[in-house]
Protein backbone atom coordinates (compact mmCIF):
# COMPACT_ATOMS: atom_id res chain seq x y z
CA UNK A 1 -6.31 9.01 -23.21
CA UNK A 2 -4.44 5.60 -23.88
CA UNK A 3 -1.14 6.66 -21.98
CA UNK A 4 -3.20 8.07 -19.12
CA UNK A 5 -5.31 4.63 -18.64
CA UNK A 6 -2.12 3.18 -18.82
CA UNK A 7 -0.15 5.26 -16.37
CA UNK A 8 -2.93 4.44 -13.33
CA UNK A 9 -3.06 1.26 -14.53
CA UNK A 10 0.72 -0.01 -14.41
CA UNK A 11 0.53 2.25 -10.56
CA UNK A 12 -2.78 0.19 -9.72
CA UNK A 13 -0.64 -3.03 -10.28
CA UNK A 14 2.33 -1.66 -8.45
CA UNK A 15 -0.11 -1.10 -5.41
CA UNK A 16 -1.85 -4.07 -5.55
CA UNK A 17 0.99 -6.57 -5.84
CA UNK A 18 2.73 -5.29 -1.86
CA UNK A 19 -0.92 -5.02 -0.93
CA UNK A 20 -2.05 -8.56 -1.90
CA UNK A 21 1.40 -9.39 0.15
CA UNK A 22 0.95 -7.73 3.12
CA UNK A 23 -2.83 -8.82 3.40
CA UNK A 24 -1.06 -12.47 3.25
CA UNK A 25 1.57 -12.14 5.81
CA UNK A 26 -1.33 -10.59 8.17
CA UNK A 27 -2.98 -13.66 8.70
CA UNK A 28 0.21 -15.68 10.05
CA UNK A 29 1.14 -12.48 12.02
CA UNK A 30 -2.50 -12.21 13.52
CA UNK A 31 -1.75 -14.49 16.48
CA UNK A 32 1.72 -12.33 17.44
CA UNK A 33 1.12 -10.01 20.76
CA UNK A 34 -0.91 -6.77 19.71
CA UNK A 35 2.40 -4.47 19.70
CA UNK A 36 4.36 -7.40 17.85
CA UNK A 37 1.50 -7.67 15.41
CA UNK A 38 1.53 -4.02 14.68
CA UNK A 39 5.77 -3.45 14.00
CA UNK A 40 5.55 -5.98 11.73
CA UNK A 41 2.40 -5.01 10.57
CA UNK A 42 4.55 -1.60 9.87
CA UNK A 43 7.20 -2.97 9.12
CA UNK A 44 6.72 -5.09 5.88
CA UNK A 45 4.08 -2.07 4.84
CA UNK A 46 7.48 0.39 4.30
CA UNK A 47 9.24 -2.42 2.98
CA UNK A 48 7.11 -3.70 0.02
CA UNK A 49 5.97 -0.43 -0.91
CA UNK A 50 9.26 0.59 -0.69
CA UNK A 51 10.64 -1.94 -2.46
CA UNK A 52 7.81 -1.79 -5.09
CA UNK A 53 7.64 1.73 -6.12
CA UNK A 54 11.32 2.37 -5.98
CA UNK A 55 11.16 -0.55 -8.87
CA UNK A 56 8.23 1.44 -10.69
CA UNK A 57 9.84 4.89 -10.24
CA UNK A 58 13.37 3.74 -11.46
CA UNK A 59 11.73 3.32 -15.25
CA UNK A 60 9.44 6.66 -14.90
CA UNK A 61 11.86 8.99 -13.18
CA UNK A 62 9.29 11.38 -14.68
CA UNK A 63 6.41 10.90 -12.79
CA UNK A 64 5.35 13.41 -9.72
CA UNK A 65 5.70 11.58 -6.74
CA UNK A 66 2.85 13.73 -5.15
CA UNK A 67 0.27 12.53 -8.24
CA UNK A 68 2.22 8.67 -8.29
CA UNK A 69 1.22 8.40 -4.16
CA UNK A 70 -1.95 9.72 -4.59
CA UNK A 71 -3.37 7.07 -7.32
CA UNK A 72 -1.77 4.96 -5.20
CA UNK A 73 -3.73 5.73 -2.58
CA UNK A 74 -7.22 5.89 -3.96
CA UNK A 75 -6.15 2.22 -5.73
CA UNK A 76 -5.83 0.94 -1.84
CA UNK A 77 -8.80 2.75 -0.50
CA UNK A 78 -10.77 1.00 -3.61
CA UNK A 79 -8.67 -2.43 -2.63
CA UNK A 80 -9.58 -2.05 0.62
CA UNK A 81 -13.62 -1.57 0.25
CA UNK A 82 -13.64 -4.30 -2.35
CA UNK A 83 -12.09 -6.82 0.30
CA UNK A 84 -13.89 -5.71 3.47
CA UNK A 85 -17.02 -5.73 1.79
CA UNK A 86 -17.30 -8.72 -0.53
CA UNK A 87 -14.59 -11.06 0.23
CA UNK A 88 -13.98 -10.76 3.61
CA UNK A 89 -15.87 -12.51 6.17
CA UNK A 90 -15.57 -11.99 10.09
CA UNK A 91 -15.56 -9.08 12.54
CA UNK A 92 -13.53 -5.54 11.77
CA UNK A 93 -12.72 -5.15 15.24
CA UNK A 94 -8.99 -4.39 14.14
CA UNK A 95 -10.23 -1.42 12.05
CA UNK A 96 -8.29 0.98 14.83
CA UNK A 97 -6.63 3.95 14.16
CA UNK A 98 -3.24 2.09 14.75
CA UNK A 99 -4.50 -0.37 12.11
CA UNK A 100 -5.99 1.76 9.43
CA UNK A 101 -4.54 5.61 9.55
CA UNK A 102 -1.18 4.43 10.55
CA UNK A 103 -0.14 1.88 8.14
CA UNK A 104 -1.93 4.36 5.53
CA UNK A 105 0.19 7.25 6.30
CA UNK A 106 3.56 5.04 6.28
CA UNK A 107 2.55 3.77 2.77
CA UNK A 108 1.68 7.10 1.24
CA UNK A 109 4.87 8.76 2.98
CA UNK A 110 6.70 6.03 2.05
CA UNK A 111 5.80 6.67 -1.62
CA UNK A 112 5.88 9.91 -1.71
CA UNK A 113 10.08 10.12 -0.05
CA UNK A 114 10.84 7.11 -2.61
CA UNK A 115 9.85 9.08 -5.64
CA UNK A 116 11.44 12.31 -4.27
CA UNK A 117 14.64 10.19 -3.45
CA UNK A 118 14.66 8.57 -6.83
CA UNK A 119 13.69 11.71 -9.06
């Protein structure tokens, strides 16, 4: 039970760290045109997760990719509801396909082709 609390957790903390970044480079990118907004929007998404779970999957070469992207996942889906509802204040006009499904899909791809790359 230990090592399993502790395998989502150290994957919770590799999702969380790009997340918290990329949530902080939104707000400077915000007042880009709408297209320019979304590449880089894109952009650093498939960078830091890239970046961050080629780190965590170079010390657990082990680990499915398909079972690493997928607590991955449900730890940004949980991120996500815990900002929108409690912390953030303003209008969720920019919940849009292109800004919700999108970035989601390039993050859990780009998880999923790290670990498979890496294994």
């Amino acid at each position: 039970m230990r090592a399993q609390f502790i395998y989502i957790a150290v994957i919770v903390i590799t999702t969380f760290i790009p997340w918290l970044i990329t949530l902080a480079a939104l707000g400077p990118a915000s007042s880009l045109p709408r297209f320019l907004f979304l590449a880089v929007y894109y952009a650093i998404s498939v960078l830091l997760f890239g970046v961050a779970f080629a780190n965590y999957f170079k010390g657990h070469q082990k680990e499915s990719p398909f079972s690493v992207m997928g607590v991955a996942m449900l730890s940004i889906f949980f991120f996500e509801i815990v900002y929108f509802k409690y912390l953030y204040v303003g209008d969720l006009w920019f919940l849009t396909y292109l800004d919700w499904v999108v970035p989601v899909f390039l993050i859990s791809s780009t998880i999923y082709f790290v670990g498979k790359a890496l294994k």
